[in-house]
Protein backbone atom coordinates (compact mmCIF):
# COMPACT_ATOMS: atom_id res chain seq x y z
CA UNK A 1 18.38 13.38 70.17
CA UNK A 2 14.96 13.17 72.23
CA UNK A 3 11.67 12.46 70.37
CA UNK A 4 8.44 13.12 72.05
CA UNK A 5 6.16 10.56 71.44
CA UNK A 6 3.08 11.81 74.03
CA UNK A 7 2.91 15.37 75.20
CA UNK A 8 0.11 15.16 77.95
CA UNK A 9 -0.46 15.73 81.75
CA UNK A 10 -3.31 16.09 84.07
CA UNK A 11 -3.72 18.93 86.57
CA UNK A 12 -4.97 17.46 89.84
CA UNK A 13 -6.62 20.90 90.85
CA UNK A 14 -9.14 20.32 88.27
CA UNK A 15 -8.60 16.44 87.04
CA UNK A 16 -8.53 18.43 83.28
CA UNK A 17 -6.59 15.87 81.28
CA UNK A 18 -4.45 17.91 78.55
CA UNK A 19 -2.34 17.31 75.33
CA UNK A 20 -0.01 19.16 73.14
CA UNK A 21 -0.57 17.53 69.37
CA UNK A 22 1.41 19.91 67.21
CA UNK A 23 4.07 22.62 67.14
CA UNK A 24 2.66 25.98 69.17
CA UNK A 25 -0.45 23.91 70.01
CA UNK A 26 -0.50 25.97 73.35
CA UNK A 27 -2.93 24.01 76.37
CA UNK A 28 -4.41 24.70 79.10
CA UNK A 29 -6.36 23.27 82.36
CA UNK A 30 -9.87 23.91 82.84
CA UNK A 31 -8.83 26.07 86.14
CA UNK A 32 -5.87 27.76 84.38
CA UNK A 33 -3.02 26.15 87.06
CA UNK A 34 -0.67 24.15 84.95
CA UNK A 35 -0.18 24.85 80.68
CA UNK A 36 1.77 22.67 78.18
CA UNK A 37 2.92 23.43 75.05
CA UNK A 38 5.24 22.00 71.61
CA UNK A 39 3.09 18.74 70.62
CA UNK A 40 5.93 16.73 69.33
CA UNK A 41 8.59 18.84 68.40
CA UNK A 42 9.26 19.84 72.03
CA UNK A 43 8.18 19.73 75.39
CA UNK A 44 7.18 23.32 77.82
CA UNK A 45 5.01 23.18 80.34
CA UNK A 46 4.25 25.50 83.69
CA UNK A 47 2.08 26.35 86.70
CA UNK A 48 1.44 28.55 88.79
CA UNK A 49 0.02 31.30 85.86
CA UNK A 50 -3.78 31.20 87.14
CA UNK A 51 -5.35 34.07 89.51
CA UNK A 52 -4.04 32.52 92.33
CA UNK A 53 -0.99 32.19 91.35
CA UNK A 54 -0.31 29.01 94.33
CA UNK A 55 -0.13 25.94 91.90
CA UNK A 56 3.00 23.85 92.16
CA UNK A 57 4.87 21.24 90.58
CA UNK A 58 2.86 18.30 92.44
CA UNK A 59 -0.07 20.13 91.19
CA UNK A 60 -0.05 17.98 87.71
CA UNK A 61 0.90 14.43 86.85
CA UNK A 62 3.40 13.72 83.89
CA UNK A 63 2.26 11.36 80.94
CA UNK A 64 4.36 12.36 78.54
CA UNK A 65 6.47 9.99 76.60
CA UNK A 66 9.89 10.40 75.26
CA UNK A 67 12.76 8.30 73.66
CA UNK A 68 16.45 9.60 72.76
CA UNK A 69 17.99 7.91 70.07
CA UNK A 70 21.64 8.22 68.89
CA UNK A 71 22.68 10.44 66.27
């Protein structure tokens, strides 16, 4: 079972550092490139939604935090 201790990243478009707390607590950047989502029940994250639409996955830095632990 995986636990998310940290849900967090930072978009390097922007430098907007941003965390998921909570369950639905939906984020995202300052210039709309890269959103993250589930707090510590889950982990979703994406790019690319903005106007542009160019932003990739080397677009953000991960520093989220997980552990899996045995059932």
């Amino acid at each position: 079972m995986k636990r998310v201790l940290v849900n967090k990243v930072r978009c390097k478009k922007c430098n907007d550092i941003i965390e998921s707390i909570h369950t639905y607590d939906f984020k995202r950047c300052k210039c709309g490139a890269i959103f993250l989502d589930g707090g510590k029940d889950y982990q979703r994250y994406g790019w690319g939604m903005n106007q542009s639409g160019n932003a990739k996955l080397e677009d953000y830095i991960d520093f989220s935090y997980s552990v899996y632990e045995e059932e």
